[in-house]
N, C-alpha and C. Protein backbone atom coordinates (compact mmCIF):
# COMPACT_ATOMS: atom_id res chain seq x y z
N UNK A 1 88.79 108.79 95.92
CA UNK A 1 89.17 109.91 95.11
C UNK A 1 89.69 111.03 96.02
N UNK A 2 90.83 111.59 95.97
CA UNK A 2 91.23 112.45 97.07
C UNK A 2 90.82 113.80 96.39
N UNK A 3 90.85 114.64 97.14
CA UNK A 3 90.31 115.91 97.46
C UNK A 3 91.15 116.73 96.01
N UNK A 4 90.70 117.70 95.77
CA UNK A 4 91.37 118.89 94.84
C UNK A 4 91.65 119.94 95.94
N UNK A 5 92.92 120.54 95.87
CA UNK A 5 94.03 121.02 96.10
C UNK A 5 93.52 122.44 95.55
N UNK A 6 93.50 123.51 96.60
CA UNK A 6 93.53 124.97 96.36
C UNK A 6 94.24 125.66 96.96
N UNK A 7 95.14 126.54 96.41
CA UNK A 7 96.35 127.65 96.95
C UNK A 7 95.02 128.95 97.80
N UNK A 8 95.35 129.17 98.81
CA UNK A 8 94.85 130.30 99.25
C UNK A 8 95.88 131.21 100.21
N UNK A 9 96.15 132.25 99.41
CA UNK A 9 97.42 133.01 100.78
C UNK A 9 98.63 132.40 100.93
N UNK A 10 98.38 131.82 102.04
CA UNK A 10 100.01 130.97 102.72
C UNK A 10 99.42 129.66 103.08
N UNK A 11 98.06 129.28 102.83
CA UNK A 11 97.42 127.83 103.37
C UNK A 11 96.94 127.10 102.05
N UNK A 12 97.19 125.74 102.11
CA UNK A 12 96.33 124.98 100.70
C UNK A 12 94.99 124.61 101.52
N UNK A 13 93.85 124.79 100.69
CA UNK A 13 92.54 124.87 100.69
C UNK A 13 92.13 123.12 100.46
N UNK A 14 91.79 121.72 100.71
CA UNK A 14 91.15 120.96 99.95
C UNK A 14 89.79 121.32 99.02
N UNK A 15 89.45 120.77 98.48
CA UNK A 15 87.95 120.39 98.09
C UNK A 15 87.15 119.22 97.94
N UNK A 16 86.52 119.05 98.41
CA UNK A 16 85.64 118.16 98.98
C UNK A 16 85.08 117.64 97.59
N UNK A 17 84.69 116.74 97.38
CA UNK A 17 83.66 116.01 96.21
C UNK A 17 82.07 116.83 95.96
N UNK A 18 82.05 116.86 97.45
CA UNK A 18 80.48 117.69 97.20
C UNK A 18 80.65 119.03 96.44
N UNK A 19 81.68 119.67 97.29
CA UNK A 19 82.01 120.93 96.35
C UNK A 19 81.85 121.38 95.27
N UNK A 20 83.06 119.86 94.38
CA UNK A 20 83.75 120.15 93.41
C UNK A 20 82.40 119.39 92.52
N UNK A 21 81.40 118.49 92.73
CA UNK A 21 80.24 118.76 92.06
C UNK A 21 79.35 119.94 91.82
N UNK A 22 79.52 120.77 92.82
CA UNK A 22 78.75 121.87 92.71
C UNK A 22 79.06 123.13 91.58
N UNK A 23 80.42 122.67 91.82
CA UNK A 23 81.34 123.82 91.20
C UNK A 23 81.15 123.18 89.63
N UNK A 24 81.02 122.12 89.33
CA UNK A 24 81.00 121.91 87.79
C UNK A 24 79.43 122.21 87.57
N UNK A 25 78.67 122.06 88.53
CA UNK A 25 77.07 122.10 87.95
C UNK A 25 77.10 123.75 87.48
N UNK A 26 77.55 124.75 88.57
CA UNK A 26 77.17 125.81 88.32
C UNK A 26 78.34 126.64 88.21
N UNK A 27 78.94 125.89 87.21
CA UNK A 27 80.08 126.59 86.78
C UNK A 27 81.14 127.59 87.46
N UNK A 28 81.69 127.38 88.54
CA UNK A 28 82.55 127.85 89.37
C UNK A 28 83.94 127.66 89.52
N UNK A 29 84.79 128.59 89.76
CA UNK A 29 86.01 128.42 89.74
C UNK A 29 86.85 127.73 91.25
N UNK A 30 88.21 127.52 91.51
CA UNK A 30 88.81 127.81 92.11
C UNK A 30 88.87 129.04 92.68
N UNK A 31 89.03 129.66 91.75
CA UNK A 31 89.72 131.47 91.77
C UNK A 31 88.31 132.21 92.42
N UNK A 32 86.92 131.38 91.82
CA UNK A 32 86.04 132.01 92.80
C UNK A 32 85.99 131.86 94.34
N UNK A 33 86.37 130.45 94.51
CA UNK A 33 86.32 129.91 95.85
C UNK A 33 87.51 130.84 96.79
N UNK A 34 88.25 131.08 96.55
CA UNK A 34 89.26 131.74 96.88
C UNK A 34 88.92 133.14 96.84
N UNK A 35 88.40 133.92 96.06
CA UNK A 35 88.01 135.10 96.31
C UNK A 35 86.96 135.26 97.56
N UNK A 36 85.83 134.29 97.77
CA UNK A 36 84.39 134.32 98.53
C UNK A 36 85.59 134.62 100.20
N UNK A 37 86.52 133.34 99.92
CA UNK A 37 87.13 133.13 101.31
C UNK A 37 88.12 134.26 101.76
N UNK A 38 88.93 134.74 100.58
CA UNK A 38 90.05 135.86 101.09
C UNK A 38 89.30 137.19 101.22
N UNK A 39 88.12 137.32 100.77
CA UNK A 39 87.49 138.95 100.34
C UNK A 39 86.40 138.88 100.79
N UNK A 40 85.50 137.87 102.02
CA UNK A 40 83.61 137.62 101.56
C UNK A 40 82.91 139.21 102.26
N UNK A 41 82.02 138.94 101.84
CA UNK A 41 81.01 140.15 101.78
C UNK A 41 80.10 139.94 103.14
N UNK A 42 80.13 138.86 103.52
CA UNK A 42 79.29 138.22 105.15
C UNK A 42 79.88 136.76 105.20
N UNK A 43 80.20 136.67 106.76
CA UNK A 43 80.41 135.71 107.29
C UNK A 43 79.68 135.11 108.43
N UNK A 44 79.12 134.01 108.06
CA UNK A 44 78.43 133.02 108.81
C UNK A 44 78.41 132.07 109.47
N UNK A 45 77.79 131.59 110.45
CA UNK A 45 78.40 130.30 110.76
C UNK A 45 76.93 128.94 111.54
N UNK A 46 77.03 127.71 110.81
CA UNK A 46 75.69 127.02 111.14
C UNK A 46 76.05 126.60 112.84
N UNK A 47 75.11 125.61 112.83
CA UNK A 47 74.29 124.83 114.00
C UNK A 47 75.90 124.19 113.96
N UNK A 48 76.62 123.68 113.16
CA UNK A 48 77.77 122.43 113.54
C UNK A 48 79.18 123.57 113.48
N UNK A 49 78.95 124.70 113.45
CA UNK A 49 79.65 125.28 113.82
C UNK A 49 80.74 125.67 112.48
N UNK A 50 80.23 125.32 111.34
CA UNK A 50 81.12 125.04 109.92
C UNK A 50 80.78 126.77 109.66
N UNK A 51 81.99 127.27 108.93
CA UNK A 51 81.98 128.87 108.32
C UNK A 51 81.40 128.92 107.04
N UNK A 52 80.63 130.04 106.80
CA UNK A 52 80.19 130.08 105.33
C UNK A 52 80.57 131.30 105.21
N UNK A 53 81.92 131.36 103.98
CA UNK A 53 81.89 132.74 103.26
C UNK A 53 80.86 133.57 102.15
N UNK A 54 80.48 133.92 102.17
CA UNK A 54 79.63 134.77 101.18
C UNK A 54 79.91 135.80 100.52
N UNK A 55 80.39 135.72 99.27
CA UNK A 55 80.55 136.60 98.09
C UNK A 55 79.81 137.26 96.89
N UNK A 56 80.09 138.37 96.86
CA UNK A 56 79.61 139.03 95.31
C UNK A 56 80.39 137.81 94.25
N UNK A 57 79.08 137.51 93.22
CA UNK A 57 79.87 137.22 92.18
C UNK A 57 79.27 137.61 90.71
N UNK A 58 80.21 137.91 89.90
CA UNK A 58 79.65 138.13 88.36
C UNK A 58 78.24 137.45 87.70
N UNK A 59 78.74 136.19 87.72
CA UNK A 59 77.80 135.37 86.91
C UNK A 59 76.27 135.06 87.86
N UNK A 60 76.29 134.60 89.01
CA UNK A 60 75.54 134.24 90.06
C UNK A 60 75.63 136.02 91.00
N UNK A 61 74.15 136.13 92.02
CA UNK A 61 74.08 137.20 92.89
C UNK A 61 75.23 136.80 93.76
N UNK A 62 75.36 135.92 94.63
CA UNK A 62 76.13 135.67 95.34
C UNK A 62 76.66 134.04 95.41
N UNK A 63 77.81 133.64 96.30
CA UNK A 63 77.94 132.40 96.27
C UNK A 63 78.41 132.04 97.27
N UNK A 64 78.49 131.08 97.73
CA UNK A 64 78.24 130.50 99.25
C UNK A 64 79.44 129.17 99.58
N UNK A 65 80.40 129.76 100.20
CA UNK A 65 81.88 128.81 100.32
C UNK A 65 81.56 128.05 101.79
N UNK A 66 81.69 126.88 102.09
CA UNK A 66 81.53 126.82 103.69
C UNK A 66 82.85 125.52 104.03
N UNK A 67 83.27 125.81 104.48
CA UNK A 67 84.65 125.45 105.16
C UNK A 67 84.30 124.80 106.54
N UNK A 68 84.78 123.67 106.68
CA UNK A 68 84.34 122.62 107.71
C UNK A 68 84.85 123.08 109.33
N UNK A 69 84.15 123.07 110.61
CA UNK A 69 84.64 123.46 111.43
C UNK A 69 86.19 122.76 112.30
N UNK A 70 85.37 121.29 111.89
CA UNK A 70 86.98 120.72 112.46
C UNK A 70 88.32 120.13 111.47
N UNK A 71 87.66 120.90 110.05
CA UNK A 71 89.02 120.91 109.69
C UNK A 71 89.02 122.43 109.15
N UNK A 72 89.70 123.44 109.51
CA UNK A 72 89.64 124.96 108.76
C UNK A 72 90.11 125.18 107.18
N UNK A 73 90.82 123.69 106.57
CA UNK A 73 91.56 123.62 105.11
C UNK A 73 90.47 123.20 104.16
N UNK A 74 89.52 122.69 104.70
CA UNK A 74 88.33 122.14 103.66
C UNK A 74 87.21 122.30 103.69
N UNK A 75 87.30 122.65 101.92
CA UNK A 75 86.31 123.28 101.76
C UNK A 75 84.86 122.50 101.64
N UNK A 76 83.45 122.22 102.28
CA UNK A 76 82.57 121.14 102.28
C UNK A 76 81.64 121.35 100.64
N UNK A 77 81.38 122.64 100.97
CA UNK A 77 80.66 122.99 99.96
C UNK A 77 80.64 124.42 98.86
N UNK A 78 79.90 125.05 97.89
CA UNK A 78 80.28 125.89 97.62
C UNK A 78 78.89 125.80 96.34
N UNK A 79 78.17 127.19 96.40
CA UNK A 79 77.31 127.05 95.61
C UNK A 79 76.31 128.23 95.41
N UNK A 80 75.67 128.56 94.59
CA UNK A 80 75.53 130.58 94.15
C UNK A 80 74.15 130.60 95.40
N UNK A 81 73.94 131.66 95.53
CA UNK A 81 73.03 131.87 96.36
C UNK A 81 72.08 133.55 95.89
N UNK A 82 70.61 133.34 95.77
CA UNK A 82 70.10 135.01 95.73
C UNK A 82 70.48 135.69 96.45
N UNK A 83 70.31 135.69 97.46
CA UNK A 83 70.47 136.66 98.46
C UNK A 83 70.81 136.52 99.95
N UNK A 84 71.92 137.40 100.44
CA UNK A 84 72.37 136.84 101.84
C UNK A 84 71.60 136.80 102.74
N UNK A 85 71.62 136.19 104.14
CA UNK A 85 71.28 135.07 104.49
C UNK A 85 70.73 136.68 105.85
N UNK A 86 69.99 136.28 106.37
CA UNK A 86 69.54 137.36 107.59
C UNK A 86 69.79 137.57 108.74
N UNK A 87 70.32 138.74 109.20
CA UNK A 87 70.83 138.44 110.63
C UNK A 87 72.22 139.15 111.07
């Protein structure tokens, strides 16, 4: 099953399967994913070196975009979060 396709800026975004499950469980957009990444409120980054954007969002406190380190177009995951992360 290939990836879903997101416009961001001047770059297309993939989405990953894991994602795009997440995004139907807890009801999430594109247009959110794209906001967390063009606008986030904190930026993070794990142990494998992958980015996590972190956004205000309406429905959810916050939500949590993370974009793979060795590829910068795809997106791994994406999913609401209470409260940002410490540090």
């Amino acid at each position: 099953m290939p990836a879903s396709v997101l416009k961001r800026c001047d770059a297309t975004m993939e989405i990953g399967r894991h994602a795009k499950r997440r995004m139907r469980l807890y009801s999430l957009t594109p247009a959110d994913l794209a906001a967390a990444i063009s606008n986030p409120v904190q930026v993070s980054q794990d142990g494998n070196g992958n980015t996590a954007y972190w956004a205000a969002h309406p429905k959810h406190r916050y939500i949590r975009v993370v974009v793979a380190a060795d590829r910068p177009n795809f997106i791994i995951s994406a999913h609401p979060r209470r409260k940002l992360p410490e540090g």
